[in-house]
Protein backbone atom coordinates (compact mmCIF):
# COMPACT_ATOMS: atom_id res chain seq x y z
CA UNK A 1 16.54 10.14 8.55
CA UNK A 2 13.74 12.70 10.04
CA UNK A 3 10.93 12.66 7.88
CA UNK A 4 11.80 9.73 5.82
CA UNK A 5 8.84 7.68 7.10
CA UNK A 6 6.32 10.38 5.83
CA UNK A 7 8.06 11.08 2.75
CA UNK A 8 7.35 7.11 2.06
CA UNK A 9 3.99 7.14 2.90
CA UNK A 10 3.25 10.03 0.85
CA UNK A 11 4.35 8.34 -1.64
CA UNK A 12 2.60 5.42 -1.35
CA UNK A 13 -0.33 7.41 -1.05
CA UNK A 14 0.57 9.38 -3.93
CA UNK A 15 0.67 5.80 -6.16
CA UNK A 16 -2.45 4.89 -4.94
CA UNK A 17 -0.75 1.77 -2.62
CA UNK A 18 -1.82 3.17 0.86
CA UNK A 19 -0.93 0.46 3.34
CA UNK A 20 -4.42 -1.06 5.44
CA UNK A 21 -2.64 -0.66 8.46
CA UNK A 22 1.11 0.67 9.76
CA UNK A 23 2.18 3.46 10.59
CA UNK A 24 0.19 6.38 10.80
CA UNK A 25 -2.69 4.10 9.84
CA UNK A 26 -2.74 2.22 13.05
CA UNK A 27 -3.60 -1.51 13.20
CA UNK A 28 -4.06 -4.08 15.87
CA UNK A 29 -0.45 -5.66 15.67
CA UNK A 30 1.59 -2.45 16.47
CA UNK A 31 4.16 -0.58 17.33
CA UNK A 32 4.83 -0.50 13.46
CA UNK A 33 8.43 1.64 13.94
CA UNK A 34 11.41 -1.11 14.75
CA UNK A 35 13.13 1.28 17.48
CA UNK A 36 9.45 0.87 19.30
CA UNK A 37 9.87 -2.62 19.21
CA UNK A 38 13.26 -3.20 20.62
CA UNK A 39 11.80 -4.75 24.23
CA UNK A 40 10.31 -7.39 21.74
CA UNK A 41 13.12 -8.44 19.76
CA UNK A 42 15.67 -8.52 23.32
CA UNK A 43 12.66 -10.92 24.48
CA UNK A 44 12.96 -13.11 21.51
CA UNK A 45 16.38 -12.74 22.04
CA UNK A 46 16.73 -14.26 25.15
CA UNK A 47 14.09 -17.21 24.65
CA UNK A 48 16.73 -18.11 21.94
CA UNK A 49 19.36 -18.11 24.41
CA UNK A 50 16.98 -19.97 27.12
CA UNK A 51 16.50 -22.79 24.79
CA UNK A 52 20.52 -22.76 23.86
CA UNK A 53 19.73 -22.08 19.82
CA UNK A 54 21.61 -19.08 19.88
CA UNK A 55 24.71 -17.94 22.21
CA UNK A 56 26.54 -14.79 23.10
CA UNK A 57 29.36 -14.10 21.13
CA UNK A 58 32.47 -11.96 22.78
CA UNK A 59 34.30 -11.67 19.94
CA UNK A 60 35.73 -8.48 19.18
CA UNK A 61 36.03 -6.65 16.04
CA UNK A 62 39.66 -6.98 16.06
CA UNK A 63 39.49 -10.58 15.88
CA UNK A 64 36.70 -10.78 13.17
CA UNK A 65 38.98 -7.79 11.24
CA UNK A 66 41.11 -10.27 11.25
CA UNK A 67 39.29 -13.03 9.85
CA UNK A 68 37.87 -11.12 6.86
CA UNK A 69 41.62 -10.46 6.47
CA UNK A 70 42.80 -13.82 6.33
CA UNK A 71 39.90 -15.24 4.08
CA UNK A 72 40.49 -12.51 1.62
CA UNK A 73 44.36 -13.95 2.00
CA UNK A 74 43.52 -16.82 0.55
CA UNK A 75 40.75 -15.95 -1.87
CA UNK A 76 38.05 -17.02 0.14
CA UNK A 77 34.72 -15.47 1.39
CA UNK A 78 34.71 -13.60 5.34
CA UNK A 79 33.04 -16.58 7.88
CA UNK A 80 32.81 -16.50 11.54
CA UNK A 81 34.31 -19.24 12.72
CA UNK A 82 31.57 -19.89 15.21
CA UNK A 83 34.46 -19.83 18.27
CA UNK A 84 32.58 -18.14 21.25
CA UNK A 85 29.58 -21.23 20.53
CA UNK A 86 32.15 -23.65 21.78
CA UNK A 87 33.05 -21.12 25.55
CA UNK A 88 32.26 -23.07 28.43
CA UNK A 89 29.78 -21.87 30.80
CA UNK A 90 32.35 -20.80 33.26
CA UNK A 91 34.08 -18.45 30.27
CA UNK A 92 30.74 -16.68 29.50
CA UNK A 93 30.02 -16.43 32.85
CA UNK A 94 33.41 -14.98 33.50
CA UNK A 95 33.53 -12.43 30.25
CA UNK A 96 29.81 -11.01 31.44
CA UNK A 97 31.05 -10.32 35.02
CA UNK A 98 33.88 -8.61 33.38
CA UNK A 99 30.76 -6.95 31.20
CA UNK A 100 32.74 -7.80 27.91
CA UNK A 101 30.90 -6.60 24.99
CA UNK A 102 29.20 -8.85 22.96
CA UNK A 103 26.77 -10.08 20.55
CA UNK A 104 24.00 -12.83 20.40
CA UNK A 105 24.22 -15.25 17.34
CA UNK A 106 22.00 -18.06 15.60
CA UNK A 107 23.44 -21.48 15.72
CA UNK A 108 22.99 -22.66 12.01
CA UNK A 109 23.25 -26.35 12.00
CA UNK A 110 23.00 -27.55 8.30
CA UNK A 111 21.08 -25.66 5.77
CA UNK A 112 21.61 -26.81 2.84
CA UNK A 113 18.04 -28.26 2.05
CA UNK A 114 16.55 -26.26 -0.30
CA UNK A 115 13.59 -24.16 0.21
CA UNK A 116 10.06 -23.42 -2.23
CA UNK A 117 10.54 -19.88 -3.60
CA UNK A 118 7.18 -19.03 -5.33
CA UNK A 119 9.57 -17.19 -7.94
CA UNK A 120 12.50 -18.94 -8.60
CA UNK A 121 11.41 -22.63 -7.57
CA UNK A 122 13.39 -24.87 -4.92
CA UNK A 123 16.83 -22.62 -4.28
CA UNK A 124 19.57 -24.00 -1.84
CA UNK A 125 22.23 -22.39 0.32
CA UNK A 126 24.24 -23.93 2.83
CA UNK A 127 25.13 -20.41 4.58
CA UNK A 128 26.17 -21.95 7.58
CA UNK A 129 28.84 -23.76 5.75
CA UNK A 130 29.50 -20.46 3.84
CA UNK A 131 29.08 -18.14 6.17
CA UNK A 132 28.77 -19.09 10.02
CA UNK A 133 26.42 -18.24 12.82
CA UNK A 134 24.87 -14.89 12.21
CA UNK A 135 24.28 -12.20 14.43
CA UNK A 136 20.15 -11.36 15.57
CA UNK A 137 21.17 -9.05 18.32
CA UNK A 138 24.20 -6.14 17.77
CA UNK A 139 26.02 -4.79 20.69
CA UNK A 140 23.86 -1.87 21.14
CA UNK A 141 20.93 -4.23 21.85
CA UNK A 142 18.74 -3.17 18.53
CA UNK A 143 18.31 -6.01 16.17
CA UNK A 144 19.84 -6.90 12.99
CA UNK A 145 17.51 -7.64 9.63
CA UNK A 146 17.29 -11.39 10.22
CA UNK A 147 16.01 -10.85 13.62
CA UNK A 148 14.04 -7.87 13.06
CA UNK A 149 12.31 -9.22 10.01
CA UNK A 150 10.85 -12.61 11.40
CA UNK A 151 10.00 -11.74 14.87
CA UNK A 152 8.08 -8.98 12.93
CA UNK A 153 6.60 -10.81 10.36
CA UNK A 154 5.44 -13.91 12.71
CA UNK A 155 3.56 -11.34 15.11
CA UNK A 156 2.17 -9.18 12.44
CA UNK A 157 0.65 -12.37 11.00
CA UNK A 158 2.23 -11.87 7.35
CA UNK A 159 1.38 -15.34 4.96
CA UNK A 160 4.06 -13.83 2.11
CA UNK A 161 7.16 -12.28 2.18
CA UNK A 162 8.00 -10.69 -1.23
CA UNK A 163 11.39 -8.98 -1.34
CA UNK A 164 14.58 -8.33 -3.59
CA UNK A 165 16.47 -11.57 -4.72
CA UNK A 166 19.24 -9.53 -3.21
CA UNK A 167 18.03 -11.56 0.29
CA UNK A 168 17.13 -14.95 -1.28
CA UNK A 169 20.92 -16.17 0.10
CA UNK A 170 19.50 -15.02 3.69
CA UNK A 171 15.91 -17.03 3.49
CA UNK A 172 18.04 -20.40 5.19
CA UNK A 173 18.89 -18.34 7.80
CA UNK A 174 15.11 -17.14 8.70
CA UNK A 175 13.96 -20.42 8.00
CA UNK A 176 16.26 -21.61 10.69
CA UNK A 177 15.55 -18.88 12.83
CA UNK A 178 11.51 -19.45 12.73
CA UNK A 179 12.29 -23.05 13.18
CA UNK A 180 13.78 -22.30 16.46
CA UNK A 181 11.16 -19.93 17.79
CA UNK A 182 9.01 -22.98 17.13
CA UNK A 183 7.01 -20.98 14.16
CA UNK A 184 6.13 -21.86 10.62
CA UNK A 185 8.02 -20.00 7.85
CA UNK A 186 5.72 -17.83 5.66
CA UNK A 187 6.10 -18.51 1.82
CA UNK A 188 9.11 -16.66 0.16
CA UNK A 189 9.28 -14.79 -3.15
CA UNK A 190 11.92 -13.34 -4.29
CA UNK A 191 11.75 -10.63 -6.74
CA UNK A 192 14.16 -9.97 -9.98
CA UNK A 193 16.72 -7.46 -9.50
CA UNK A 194 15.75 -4.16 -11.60
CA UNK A 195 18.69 -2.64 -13.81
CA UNK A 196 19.40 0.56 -15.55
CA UNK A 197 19.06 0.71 -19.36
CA UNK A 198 22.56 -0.48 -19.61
CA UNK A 199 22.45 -3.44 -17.24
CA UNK A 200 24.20 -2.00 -14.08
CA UNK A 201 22.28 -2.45 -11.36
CA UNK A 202 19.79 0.68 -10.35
CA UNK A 203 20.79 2.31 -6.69
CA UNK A 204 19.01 4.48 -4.54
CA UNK A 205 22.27 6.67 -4.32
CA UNK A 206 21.39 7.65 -8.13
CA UNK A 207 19.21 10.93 -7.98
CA UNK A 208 16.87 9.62 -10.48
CA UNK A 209 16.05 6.12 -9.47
CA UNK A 210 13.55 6.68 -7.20
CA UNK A 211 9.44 7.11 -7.37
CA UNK A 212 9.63 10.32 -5.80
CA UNK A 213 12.22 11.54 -8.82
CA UNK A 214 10.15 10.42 -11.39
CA UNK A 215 6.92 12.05 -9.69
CA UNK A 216 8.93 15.47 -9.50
CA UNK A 217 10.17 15.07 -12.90
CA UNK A 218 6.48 15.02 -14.32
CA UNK A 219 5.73 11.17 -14.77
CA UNK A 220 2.38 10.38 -13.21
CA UNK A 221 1.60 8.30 -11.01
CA UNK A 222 -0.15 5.59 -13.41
CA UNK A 223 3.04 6.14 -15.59
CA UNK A 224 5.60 4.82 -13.08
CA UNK A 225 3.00 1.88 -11.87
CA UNK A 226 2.88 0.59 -15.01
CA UNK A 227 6.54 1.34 -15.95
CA UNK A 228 7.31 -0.92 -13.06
CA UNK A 229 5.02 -3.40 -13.63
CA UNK A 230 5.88 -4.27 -17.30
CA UNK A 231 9.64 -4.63 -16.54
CA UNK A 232 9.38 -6.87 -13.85
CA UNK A 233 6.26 -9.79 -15.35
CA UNK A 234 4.09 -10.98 -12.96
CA UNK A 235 0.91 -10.14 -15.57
CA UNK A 236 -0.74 -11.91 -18.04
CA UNK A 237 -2.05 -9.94 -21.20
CA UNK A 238 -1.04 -6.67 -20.02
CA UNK A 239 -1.04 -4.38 -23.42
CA UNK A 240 2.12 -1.89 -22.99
CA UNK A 241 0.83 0.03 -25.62
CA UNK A 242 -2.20 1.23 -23.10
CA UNK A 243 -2.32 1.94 -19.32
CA UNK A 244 -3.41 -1.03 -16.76
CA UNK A 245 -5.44 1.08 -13.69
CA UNK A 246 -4.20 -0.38 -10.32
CA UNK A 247 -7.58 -2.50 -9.84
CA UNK A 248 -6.96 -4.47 -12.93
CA UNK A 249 -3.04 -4.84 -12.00
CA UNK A 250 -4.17 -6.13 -8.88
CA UNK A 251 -6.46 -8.84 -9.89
CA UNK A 252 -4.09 -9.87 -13.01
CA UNK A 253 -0.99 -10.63 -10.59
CA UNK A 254 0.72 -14.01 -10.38
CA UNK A 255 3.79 -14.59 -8.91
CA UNK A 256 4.45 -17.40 -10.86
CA UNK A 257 4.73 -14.79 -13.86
CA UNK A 258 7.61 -12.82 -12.19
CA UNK A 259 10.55 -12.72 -14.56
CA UNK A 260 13.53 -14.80 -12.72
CA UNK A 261 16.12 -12.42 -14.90
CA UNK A 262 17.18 -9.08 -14.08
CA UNK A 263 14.66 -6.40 -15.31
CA UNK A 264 16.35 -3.57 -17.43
CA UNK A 265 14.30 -0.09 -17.24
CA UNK A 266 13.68 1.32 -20.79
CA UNK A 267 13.39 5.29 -20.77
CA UNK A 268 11.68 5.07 -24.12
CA UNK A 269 9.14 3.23 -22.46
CA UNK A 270 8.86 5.43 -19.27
CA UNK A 271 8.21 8.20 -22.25
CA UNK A 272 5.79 6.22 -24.34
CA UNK A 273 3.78 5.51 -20.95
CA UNK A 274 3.25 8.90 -19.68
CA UNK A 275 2.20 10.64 -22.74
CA UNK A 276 -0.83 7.86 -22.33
CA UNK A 277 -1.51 8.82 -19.10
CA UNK A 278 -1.59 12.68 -20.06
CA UNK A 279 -3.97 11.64 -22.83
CA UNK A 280 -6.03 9.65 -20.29
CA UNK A 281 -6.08 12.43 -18.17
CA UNK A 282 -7.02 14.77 -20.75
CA UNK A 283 -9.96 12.50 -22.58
CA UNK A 284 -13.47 14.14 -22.32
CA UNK A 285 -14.52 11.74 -20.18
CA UNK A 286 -12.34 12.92 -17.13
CA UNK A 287 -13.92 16.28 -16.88
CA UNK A 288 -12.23 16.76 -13.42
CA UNK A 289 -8.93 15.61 -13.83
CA UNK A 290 -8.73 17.73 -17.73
CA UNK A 291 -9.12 20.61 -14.87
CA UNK A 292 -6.16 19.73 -13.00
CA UNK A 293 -4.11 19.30 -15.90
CA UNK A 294 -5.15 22.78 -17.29
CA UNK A 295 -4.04 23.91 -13.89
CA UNK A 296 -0.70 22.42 -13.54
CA UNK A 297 0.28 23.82 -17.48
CA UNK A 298 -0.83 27.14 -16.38
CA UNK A 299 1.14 27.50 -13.20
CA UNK A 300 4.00 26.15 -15.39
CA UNK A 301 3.70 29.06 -17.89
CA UNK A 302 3.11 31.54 -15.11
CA UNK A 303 6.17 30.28 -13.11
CA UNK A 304 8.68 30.58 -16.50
CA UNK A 305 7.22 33.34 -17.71
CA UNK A 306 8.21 35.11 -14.47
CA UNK A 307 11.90 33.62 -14.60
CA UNK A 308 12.18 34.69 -17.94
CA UNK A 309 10.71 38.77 -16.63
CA UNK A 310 7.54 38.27 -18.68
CA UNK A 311 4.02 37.85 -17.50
CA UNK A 312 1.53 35.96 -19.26
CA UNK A 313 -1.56 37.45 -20.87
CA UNK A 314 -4.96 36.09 -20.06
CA UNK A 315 -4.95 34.74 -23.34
CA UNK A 316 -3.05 32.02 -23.07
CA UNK A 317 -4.14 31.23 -19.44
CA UNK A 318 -7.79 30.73 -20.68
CA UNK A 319 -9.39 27.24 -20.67
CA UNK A 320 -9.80 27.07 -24.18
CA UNK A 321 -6.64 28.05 -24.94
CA UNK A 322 -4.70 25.79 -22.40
CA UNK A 323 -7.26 22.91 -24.13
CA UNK A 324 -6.09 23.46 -27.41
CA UNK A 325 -2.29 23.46 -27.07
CA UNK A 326 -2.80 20.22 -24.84
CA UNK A 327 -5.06 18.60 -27.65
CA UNK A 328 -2.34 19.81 -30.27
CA UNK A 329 0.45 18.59 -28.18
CA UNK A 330 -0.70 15.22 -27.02
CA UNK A 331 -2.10 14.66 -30.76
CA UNK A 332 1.29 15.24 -32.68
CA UNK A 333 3.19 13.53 -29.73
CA UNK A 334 5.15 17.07 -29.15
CA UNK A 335 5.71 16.19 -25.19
CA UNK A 336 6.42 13.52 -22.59
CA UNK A 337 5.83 15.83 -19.40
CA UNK A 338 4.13 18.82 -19.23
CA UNK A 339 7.01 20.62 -18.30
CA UNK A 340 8.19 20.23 -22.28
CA UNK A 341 5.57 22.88 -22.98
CA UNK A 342 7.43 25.42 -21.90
CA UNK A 343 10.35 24.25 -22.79
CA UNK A 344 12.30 26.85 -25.24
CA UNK A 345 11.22 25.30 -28.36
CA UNK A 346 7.57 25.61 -27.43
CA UNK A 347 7.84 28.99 -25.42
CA UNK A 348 6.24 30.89 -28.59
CA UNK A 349 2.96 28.61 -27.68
CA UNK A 350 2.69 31.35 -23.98
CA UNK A 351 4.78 34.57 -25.41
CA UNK A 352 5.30 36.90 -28.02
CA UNK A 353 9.15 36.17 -29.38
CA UNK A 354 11.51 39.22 -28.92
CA UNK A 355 11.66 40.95 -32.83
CA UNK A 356 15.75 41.15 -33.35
CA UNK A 357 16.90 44.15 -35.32
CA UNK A 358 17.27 43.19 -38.77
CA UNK A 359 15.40 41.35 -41.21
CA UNK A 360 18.28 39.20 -43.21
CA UNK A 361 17.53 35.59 -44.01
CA UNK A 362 19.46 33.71 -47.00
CA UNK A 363 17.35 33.10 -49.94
CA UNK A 364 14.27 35.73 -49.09
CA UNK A 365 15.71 38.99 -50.57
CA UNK A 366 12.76 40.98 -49.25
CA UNK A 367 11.99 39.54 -46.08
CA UNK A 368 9.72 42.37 -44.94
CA UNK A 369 7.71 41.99 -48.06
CA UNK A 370 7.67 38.51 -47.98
CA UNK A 371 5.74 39.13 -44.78
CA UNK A 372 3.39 41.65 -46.05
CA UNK A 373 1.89 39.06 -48.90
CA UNK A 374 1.16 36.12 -46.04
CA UNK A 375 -0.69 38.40 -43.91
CA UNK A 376 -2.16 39.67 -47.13
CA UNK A 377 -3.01 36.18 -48.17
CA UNK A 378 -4.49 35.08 -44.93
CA UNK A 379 -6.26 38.39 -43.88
CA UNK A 380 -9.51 36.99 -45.48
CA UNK A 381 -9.18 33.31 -43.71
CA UNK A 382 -11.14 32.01 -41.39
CA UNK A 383 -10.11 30.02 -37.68
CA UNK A 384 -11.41 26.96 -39.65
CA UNK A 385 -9.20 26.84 -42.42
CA UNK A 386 -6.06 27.00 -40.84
CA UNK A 387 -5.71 23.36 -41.53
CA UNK A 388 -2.21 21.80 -42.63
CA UNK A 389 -3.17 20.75 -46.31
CA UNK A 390 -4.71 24.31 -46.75
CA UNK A 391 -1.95 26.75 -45.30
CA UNK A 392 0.80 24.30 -47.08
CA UNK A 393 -1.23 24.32 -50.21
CA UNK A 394 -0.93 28.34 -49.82
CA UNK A 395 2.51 28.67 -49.12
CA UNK A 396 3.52 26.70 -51.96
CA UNK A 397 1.91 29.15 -54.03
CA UNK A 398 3.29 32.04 -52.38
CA UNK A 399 7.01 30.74 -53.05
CA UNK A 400 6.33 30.17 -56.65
CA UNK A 401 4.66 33.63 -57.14
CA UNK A 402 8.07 34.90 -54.91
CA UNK A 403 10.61 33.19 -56.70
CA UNK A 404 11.71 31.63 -53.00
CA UNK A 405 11.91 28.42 -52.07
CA UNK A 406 9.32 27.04 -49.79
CA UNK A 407 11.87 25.99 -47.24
CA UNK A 408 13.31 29.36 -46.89
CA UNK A 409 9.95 30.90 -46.65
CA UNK A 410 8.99 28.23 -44.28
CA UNK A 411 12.01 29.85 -41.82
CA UNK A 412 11.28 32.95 -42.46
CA UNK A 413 7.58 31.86 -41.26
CA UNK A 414 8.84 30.24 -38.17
CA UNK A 415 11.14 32.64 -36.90
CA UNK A 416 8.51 35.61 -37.21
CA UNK A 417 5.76 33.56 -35.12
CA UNK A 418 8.07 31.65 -32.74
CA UNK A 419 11.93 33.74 -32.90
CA UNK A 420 13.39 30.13 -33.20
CA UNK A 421 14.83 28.49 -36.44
CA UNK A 422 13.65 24.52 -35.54
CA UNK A 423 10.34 23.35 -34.20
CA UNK A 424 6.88 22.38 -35.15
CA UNK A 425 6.03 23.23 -38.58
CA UNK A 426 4.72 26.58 -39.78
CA UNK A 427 1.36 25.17 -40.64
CA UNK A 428 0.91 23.38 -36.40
CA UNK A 429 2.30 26.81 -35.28
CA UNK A 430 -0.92 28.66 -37.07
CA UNK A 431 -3.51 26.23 -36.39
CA UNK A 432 -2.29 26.10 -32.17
CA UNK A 433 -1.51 30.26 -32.03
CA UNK A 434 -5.05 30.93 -34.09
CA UNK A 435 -5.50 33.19 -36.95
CA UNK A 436 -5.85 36.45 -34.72
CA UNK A 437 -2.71 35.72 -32.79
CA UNK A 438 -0.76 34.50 -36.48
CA UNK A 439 -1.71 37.70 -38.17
CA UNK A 440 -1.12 39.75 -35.08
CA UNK A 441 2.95 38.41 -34.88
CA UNK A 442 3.19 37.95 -38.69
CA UNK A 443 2.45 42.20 -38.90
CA UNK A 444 4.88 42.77 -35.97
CA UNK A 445 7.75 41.18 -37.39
CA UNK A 446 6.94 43.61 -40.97
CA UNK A 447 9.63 46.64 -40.44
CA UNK A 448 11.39 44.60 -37.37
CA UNK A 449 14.19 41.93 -39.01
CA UNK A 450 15.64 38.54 -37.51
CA UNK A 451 19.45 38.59 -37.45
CA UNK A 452 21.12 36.31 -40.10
CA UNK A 453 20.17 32.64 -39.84
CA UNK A 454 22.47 30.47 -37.66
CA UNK A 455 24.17 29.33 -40.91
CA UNK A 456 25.28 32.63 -41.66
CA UNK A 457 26.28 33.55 -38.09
């Protein structure tokens, strides 16, 4: 796919994993890109051939159609029957004059000794028994995986091969085949499969499985690191209830600590994990990176206050402002992504609510009144004590001097400052929006009404 190689680089870069050498990084041991490499793999190919460990196969894919057919007839699993390794020379020769199409295969003798996986400890499969002589070179003349993969690894000089467990049934096979090239194997380790929350297993065809998802969907970086990390093992005393940075994950890694069981993802987690990292980010002691964050919540509010045919005041775009609703927010736990702070229950935070048309709420007769003795009330505060205890404290008083009951006026309250019936409490509300702002939306909402609650409607 065009532009898939950059988009996985990116990434990579993105997470902080930015490969020593490959491609676009260069490196002594290159081409890095397979379809540069396809001279190599024909070469390997053929030595293979030269030393009779593999042979070309004419079999066509009618024939092996048929095969899978007739296994699955009797409840077995596909094989190749290995027939073309058994043609006499005069037969090959014959079917490449006649340029027959073909394939070159492995000859598997027996594999069924088992092999050291650093994860899962000595593991045996006897594919050739189970599955036949394997292809290394397709009709086309690129290379399948098994070829691919070793001649690869061998010249790029790799000491471990860590991969899905998916491929653990294929290790005899590369085994064989670096046997045959007259290499030595690399060590194997094979990882655990990772699952969604409900045990079926996680595929790239879901839209939300990936990194790059989770990076659009406002999880950083250090968020889905970790995530990762703490589902699969492979750590000792790593704390989930605080972020590892990638140095320390590095140096605490043991393979022998990889969980052998499937991994399930837990979304709670993911959550739990990135409001850290948003209050790492924000912590006084990441001056430059509290910037950034400022940055990203105001191009949020500018971008959905636009959708929405509003624009922003300078206000709420200011530095101390954007600082206080992130200190409020991260503090009472109120988000899990930025994007949550504009979400509609938190829109009030960036714009004035639209006043409806008439001021009818159950249990607050006077509505309009009610209004005029809070402003009243806090008129003579000051920005410092619009604490919880103090404005709850007041409001309590107000009801009993109203006759109301302190959850009606406590509506009444919220749908004035924020034109929503559910959310934060009255008393967060104040302290975040600031006495000049409170008063300010408190005395617009006197002579405008909200429509009847939602229970009346």
């Amino acid at each position: 796919m065009p532009g898939a190689v950059d988009r996985l680089l990116g990434t990579l870069d993105t997470m902080g994993l930015s490969p020593d050498e490959g491609p676009g990084a260069g490196g002594s041991v290159g081409p890095y890109t397979q379809s540069e490499r396809t001279e190599l793999y024909r070469a390997h190919a053929q030595r293979l051939l030269d030393s009779g460990a593999a042979y070309r196969c004419f079999c066509s894919r009618v024939r092996l159609d048929m095969l899978r057919r007739q296994a699955a007839s009797r409840g077995e699993k596909p094989r190749y029957d290995n027939r073309c390794r058994h043609l006499s020379e005069s037969k090959r020769e014959e079917l490449l004059a006649r340029d027959v199409s073909h394939v070159i295969r492995l000859k598997l003798e027996d594999t069924s000794a088992p092999f050291s996986d650093l994860v899962f400890g000595p593991v045996a499969f006897d594919v050739a028994a189970q599955e036949g002589d394997p292809v290394l070179l397709k009709t086309d003349g690129f290379p399948t995986y098994h070829l691919a993969s070793v001649v690869d690894d061998h010249l790029m000089r790799v000491t471990h091969v860590l991969r899905g467990v998916e491929w653990q049934v294929s290790t005899p096979k590369h085994i064989a085949l670096y046997r045959a090239l007259g290499w030595e194997p690399p060590e194997f380790a094979h990882l655990p499969l990772v699952t969604n929350p409900d045990g079926t297993k996680l595929s790239k065809r879901h839209g939300d499985a990936t990194v790059e998802s989770h990076l659009a969907r406002g999880y950083l970086p250090e968020t889905v690191l970790n995530y990762v990390c703490l589902a699969g093992g492979g750590f000792s005393e790593l704390d989930p209830r605080v972020l590892t940075s990638l140095s320390e994950l590095t140096e605490k890694f043991e393979l022998s600590r990889v969980h052998t069981h499937s991994c399930r993802l837990d979304p709670e987690r993911l959550h739990r994990l990135n409001l850290l990292a948003l209050r790492g980010r924000h912590a006084q002691h990441q001056p430059e990176r509290r910037a950034q964050l400022r940055d990203s919540v105001r191009q949020l509010v500018t971008a959905r206050l636009r959708q929405s045919g509003q624009k922003p005041s300078q206000r709420v775009l200011t530095d101390d402002y954007v600082d206080k609703v992130l200190t409020w927010a991260l503090a009472h736990s109120r988000l899990v992504t930025l994007a949550d702070l504009v979400g509609r229950d938190l829109t009030y935070l960036w714009a004035v609510p639209e006043q409806p048309q008439a001021l009818r709420l159950a249990g607050v007769p006077d509505p309009a009144g009610t209004l005029r003795l809070v402003v009243a009330e806090l008129g003579s505060w000051g920005e410092e004590q619009l604490t919880k205890d103090a404005l709850v404290a007041a409001f309590r008083s107000l009801a009993r001097q109203s006759d109301l009951k302190f959850g009606a006026l406590m509506q009444l309250l919220r749908l004035a400052l924020s034109g929503v019936e559910e959310g934060p409490g009255v008393a967060e509300m104040m302290s975040v929006l600031g006495h000049a702002e409170t008063l300010q939306r408190l005395s617009n909402s006197i002579g405008h009404g909200q429509t009847e609650s939602a229970a009346q409607r």
